[in-house]
Protein backbone atom coordinates (compact mmCIF):
# COMPACT_ATOMS: atom_id res chain seq x y z
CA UNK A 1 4.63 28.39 -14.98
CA UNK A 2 6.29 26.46 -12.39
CA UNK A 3 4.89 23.20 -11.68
CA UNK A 4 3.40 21.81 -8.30
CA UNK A 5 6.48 19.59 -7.84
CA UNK A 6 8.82 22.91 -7.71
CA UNK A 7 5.99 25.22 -5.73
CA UNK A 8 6.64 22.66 -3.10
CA UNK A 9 10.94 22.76 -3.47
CA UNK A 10 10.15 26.57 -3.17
CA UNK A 11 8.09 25.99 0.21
CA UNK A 12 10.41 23.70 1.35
CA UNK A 13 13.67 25.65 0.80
CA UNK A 14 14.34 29.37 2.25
CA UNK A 15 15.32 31.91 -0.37
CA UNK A 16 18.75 32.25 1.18
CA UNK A 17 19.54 28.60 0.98
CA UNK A 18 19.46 27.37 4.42
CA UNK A 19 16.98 24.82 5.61
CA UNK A 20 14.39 26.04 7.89
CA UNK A 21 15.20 23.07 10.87
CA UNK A 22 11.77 23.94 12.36
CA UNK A 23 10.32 22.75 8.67
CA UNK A 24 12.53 20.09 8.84
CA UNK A 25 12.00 18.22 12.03
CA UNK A 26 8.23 18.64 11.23
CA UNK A 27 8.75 16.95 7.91
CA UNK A 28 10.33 14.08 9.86
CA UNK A 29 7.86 14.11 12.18
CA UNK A 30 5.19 13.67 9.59
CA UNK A 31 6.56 11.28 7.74
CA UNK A 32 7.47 9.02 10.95
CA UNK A 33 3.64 9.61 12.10
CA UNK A 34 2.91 7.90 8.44
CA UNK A 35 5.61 5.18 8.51
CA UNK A 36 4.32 4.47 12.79
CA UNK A 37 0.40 4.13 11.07
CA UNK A 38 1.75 1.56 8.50
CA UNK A 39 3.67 -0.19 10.88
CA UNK A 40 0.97 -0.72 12.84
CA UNK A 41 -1.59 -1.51 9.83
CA UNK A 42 0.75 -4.14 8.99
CA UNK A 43 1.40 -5.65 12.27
CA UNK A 44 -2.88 -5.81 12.94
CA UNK A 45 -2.69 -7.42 9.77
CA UNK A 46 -0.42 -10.14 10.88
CA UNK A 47 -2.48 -10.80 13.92
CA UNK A 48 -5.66 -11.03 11.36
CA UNK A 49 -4.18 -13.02 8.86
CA UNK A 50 -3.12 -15.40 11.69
CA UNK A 51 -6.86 -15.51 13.34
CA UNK A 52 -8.25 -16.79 10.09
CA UNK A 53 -5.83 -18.93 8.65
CA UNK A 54 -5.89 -21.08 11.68
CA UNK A 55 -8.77 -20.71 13.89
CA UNK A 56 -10.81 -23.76 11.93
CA UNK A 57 -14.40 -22.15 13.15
CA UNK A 58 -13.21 -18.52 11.51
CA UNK A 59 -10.72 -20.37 8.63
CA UNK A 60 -13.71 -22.90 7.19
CA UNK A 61 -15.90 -19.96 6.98
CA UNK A 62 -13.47 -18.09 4.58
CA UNK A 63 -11.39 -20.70 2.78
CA UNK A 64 -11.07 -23.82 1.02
CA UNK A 65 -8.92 -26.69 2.61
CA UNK A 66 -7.01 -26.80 -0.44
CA UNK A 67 -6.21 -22.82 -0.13
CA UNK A 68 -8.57 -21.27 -2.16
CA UNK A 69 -12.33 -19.05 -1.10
CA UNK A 70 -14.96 -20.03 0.06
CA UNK A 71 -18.19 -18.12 -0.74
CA UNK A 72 -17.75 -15.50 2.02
CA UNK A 73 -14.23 -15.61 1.67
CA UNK A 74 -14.60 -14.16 -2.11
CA UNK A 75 -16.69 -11.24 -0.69
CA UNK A 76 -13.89 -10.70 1.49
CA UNK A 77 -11.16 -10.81 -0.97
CA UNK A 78 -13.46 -8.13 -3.15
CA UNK A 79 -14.42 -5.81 0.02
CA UNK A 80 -11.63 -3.96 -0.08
CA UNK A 81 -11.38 -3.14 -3.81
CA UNK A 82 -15.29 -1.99 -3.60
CA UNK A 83 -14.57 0.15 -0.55
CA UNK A 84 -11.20 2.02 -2.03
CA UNK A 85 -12.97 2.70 -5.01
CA UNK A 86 -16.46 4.13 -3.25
CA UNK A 87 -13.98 6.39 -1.23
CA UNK A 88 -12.93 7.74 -4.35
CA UNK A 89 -16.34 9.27 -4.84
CA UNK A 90 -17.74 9.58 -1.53
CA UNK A 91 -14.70 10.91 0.44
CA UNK A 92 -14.03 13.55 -2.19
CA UNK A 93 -13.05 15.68 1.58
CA UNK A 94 -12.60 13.00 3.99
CA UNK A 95 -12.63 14.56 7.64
CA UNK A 96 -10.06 12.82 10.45
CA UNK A 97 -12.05 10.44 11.68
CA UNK A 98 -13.15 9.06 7.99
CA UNK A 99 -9.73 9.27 6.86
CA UNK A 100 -8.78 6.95 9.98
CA UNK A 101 -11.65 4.50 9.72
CA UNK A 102 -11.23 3.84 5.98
CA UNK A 103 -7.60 2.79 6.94
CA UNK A 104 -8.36 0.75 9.50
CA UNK A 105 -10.99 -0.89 8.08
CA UNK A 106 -9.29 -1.72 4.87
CA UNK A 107 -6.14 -2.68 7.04
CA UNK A 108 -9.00 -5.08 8.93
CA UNK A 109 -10.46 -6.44 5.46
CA UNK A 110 -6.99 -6.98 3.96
CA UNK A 111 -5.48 -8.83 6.90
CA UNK A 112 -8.29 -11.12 6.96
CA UNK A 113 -7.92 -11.92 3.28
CA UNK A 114 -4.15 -12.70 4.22
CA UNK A 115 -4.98 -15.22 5.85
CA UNK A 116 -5.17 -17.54 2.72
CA UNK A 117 -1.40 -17.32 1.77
CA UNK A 118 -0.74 -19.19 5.03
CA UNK A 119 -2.79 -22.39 3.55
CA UNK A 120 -1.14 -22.04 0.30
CA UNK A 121 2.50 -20.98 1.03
CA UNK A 122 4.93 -22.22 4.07
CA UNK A 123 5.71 -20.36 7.22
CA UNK A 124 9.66 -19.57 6.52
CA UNK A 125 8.84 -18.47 2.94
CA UNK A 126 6.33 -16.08 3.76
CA UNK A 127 8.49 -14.72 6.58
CA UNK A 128 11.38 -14.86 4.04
CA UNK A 129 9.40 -13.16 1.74
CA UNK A 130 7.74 -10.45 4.34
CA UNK A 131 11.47 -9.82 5.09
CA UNK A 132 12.85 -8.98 1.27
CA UNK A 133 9.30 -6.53 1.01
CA UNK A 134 10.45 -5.14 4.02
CA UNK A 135 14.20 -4.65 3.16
CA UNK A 136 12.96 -3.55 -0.73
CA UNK A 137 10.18 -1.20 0.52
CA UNK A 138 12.70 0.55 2.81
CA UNK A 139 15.31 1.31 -0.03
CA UNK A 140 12.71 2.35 -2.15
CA UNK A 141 10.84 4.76 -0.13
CA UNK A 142 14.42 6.49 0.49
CA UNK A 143 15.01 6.79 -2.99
CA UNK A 144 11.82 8.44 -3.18
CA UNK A 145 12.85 10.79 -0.41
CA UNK A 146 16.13 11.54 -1.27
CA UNK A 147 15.88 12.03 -4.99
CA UNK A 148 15.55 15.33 -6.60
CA UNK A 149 14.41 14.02 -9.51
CA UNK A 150 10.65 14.46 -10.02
CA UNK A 151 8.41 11.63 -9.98
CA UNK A 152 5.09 12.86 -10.97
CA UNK A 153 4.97 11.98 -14.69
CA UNK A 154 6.23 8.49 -13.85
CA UNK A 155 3.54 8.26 -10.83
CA UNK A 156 1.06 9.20 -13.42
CA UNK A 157 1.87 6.16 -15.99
CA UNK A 158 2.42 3.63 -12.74
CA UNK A 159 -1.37 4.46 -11.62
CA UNK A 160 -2.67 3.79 -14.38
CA UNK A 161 -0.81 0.40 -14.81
CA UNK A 162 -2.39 -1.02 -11.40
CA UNK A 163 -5.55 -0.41 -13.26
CA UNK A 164 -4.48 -2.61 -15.84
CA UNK A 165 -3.41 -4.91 -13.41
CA UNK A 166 -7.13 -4.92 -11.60
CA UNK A 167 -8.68 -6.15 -15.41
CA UNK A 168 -5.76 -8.02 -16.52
CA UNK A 169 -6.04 -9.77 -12.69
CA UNK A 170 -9.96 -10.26 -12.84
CA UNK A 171 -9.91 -11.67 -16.71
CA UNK A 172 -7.50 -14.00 -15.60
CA UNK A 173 -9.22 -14.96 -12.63
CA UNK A 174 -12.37 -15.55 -14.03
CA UNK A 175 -12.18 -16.11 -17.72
CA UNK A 176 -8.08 -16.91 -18.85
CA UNK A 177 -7.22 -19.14 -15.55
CA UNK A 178 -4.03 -19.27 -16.76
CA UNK A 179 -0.81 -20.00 -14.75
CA UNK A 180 2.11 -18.25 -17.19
CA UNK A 181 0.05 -14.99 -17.62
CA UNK A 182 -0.54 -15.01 -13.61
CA UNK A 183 3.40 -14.95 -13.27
CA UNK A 184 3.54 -11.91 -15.90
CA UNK A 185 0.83 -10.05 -13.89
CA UNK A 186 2.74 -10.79 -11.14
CA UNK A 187 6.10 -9.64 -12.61
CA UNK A 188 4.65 -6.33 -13.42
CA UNK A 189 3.12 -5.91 -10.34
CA UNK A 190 6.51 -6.03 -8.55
CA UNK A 191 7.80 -3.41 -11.02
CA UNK A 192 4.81 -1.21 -10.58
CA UNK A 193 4.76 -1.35 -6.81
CA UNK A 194 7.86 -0.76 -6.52
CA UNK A 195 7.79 1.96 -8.03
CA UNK A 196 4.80 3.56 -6.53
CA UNK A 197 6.63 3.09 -3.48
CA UNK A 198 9.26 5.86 -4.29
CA UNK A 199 6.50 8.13 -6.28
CA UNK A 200 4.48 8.07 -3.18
CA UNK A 201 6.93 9.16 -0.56
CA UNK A 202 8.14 11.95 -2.41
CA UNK A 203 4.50 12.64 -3.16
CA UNK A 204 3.49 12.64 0.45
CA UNK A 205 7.13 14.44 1.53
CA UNK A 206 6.08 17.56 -0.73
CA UNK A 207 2.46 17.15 0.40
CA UNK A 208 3.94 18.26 3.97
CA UNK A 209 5.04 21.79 2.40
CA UNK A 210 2.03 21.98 0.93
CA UNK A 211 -0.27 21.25 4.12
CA UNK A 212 1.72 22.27 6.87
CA UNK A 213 0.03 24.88 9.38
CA UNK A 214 -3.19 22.93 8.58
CA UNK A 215 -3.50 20.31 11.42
CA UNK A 216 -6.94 18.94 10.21
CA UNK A 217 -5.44 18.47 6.89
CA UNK A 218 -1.95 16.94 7.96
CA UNK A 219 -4.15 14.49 10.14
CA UNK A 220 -6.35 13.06 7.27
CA UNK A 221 -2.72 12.87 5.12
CA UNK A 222 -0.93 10.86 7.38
CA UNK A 223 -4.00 8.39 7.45
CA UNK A 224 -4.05 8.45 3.59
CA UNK A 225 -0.53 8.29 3.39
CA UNK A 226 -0.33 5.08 5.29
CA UNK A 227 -3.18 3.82 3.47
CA UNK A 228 -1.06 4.45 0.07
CA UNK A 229 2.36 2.83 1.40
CA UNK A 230 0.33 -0.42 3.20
CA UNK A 231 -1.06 -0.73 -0.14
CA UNK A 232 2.15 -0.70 -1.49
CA UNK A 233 3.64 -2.61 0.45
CA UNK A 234 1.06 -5.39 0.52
CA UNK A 235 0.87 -5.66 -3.35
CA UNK A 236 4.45 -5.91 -3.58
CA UNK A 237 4.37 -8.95 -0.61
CA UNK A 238 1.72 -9.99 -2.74
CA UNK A 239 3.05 -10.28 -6.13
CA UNK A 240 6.94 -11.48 -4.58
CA UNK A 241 4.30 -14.37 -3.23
CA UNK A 242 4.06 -15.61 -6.65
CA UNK A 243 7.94 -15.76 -7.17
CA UNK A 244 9.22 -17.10 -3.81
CA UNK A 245 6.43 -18.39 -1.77
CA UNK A 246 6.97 -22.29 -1.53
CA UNK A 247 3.64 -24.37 -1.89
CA UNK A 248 2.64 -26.56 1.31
């Protein structure tokens, strides 16, 4: 039985050969509508991450002088998390609008958080840093477009290491506190969100074949889709943090 991977290659490619350029351009179009949503998540993140980290009314109420979280800010840091993992359950179906406002308001919840790294790291290496995710998400994500190799068993074993990262993360938060196993979390992290980068455009590339004609169900995909790549792209600014960010 063929698998889903090459159902897809079969929608995608004509039985004579020849791309379909209608299919085409609408695949680009897709994808750009994803990559535009990002963009934009990331850039309302900036703003947010700004607002906190240096309004002192708004930055007092979230951190610590000495860069870490206060009280509300911890509840912050955790929102997220709690909310991804709720939608799991109760957005088995997500219509448009839900699939826009759970972007949006993790994008929101996120940026705020961000804010933190500004008290802990200095201006030119976080826009240093910002600059290599950029540079490292865009060569990834056109691997993972270009390739005809099929990602979906190694998409399978990356997920399942950012769950391991989440314990491995909280035990050493809480319990562990220690600094050397924070820089191997981190050094895994960079390898896994890397490469969740490339399994996740081809993912959402053959999701196109699979969805197109259904504009309800393209909508709520291009909301999800950015919601996957901002992730991705956030961890991996994250974790590079850990590496290059120079203390204040």
């Amino acid at each position: 039985m063929n698998s889903q991977f090459d159902q897809y290659r079969a929608r995608a490619i004509p039985a004579d050969g020849a791309m379909d350029m209608s299919v085409d351009a609408g695949l680009r179009a897709y994808m750009l509508g994803i990559y535009n949503k990002m963009g934009l998540g990331l850039v309302v993140s900036g703003v947010l991450a700004f607002i906190t980290s240096s309004v002192p009314p708004v930055r007092d109420l979230l951190f610590t002088a000495q860069g870490g979280h206060t009280g509300l800010g911890m509840v912050l840091m955790f929102a997220p998390m709690v909310i991804l993992f709720g939608s799991m359950f109760m957005m088995r179906n997500p219509s448009k609008t839900g699939a826009s406002a759970l972007y949006w308001l993790t994008v929101a919840l996120i940026g705020a958080g961000l804010g933190v790294l500004a008290l802990r790291f200095t201006d030119e290496s976080i826009f240093s840093t910002f600059f290599i995710t950029a540079a490292a998400f865009g060569g990834l994500s056109l691997f993972g477009y270009t390739t005809k190799k099929n990602l979906t068993g190694m998409g399978s074993f990356l997920i399942m290491g950012v769950f391991g990262l989440i314990i491995a993360s909280l035990v050493n938060m809480f319990l562990l506190k220690s600094g050397m196993f924070a820089m191997v979390i981190s050094g895994l992290g960079v390898l896994i969100f890397s490469g969740l980068i490339a399994f996740d455009t081809q993912r959402l590339k053959h999701e196109y074949y699979y969805l197109q004609g259904d504009n309800t169900a393209m909508s709520v995909a291009t909301s999800m889709g950015a919601l996957s790549l901002y992730l991705n792209f956030i961890n991996l600014f994250q974790f590079l943090m850990s590496f290059l960010g120079q203390r204040e």
